[in-house]
Protein backbone atom coordinates (compact mmCIF):
# COMPACT_ATOMS: atom_id res chain seq x y z
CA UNK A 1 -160.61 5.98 -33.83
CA UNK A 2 -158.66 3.56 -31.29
CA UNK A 3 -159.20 4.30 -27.78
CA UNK A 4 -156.04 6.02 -26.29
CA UNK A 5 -155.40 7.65 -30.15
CA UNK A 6 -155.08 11.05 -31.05
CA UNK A 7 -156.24 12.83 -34.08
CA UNK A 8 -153.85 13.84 -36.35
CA UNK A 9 -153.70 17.35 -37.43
CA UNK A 10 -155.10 17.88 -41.60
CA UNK A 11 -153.25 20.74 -42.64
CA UNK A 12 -155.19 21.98 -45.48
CA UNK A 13 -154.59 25.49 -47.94
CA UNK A 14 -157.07 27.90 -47.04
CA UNK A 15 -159.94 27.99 -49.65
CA UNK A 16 -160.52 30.80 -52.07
CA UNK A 17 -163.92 32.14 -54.32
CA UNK A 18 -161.75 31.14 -57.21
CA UNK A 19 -161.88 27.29 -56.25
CA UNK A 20 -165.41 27.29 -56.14
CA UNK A 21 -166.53 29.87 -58.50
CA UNK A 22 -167.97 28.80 -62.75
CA UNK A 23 -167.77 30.91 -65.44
CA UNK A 24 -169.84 31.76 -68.35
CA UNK A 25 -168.94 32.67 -71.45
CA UNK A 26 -171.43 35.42 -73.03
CA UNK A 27 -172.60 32.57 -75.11
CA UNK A 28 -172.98 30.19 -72.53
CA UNK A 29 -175.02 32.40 -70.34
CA UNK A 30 -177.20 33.15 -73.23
CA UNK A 31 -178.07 29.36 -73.75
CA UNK A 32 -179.21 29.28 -70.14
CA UNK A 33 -183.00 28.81 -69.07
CA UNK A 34 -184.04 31.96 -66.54
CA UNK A 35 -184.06 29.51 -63.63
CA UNK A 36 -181.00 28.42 -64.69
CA UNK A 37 -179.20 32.11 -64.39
CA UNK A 38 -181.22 32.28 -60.89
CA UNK A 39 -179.69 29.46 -59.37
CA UNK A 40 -176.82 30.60 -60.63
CA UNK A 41 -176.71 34.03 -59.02
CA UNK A 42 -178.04 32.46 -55.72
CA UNK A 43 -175.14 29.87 -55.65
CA UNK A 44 -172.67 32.01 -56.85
CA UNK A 45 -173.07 35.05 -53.97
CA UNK A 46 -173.77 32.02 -50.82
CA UNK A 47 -170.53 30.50 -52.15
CA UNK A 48 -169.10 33.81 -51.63
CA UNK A 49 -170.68 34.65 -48.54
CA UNK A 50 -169.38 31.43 -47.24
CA UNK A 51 -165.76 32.05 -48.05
CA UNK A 52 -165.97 35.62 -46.86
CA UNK A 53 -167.08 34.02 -43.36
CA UNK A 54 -163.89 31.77 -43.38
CA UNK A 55 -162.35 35.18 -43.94
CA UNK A 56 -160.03 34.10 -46.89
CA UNK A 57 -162.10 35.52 -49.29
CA UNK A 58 -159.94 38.45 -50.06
CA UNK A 59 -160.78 41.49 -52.47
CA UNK A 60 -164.43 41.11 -53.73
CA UNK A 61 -164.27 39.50 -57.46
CA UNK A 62 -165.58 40.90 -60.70
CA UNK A 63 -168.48 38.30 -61.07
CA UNK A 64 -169.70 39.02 -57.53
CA UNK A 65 -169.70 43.05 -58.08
CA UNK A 66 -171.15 42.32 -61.33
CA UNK A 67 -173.84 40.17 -59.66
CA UNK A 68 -174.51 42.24 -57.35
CA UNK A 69 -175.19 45.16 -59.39
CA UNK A 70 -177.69 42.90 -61.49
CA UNK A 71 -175.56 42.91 -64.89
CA UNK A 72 -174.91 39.48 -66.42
CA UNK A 73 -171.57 37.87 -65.23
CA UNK A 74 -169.59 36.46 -67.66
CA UNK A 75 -166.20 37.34 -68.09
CA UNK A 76 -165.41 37.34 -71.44
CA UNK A 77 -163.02 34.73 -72.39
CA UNK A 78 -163.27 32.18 -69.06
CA UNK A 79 -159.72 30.23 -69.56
CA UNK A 80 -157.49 33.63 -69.82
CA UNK A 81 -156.78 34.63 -66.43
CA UNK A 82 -157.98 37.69 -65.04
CA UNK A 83 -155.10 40.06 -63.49
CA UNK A 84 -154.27 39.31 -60.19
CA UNK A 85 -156.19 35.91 -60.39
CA UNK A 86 -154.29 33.23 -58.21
CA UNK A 87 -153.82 30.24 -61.06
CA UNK A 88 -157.25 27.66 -61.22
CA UNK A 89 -157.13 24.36 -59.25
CA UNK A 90 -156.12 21.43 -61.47
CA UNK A 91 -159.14 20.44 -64.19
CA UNK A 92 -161.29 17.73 -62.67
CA UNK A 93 -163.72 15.57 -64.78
CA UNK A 94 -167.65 16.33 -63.76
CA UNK A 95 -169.48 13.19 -62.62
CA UNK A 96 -171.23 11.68 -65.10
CA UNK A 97 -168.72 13.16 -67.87
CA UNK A 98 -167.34 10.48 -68.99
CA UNK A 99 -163.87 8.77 -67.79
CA UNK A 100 -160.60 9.29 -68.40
CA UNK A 101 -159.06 8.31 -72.48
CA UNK A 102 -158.69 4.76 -72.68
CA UNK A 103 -155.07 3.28 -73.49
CA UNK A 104 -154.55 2.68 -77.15
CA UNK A 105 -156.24 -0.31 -78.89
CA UNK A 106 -153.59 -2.65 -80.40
CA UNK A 107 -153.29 -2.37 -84.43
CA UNK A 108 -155.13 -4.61 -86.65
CA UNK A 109 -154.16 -8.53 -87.08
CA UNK A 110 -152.02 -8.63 -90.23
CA UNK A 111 -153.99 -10.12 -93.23
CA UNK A 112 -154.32 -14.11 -92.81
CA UNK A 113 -154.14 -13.83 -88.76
CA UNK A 114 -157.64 -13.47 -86.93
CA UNK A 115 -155.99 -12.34 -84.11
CA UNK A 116 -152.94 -9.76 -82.67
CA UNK A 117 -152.25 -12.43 -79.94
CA UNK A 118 -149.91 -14.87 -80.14
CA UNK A 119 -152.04 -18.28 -80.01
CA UNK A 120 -148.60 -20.15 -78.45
């Protein structure tokens, strides 16, 4: 920062458990190793421990009171929102998935032309 500059203000929307939270699907959480569904749990209640401490955290979700009675937390179908569920932050792609479509290739040369670029 310059000398003699003040910060500027980052106004930001307050976070919510539904940002940060994953869902399983029954059949997802089956396929996962017991460490797996450990980690899980552990992440899943600090995340919401963490949000309740920013104090935008709001009524307690049906994954946490599920985790926290010891039942397995999936929610049934994960992309149909739950009642009173604010809408999901746009999709973002993982790291390491993969990268956006690429554009369209061009179409084939037609027959007797080895290529689709005009050779001017």
């Amino acid at each position: 920062m310059a000398a003699g500059t003040a910060p500027q203000a980052v106004f930001q929307e307050p976070v919510t458990f539904e940002d940060v939270a994953v869902y399983f699907s029954a059949e997802e959480w089956r396929g996962l190793a017991g460490w797996q569904r450990g980690l899980y749990r552990e992440m899943m209640m600090e995340n919401y421990q963490l949000i309740a401490s920013l104090g935008s955290a709001g009524p307690k979700p049906e994954v946490v009171l599920k985790l926290e009675r010891g039942e397995e937390p999936h929610l049934g179908d994960p992309l149909r929102p739950r009642e009173g569920a604010r809408k999901p932050p746009a999709q973002r792609t993982p790291p390491g998935a993969g990268s956006p479509a690429a554009p369209p290739r061009p179409p084939p040369p037609p027959r007797g032309r080895s290529s689709p670029w005009p050779t001017g």
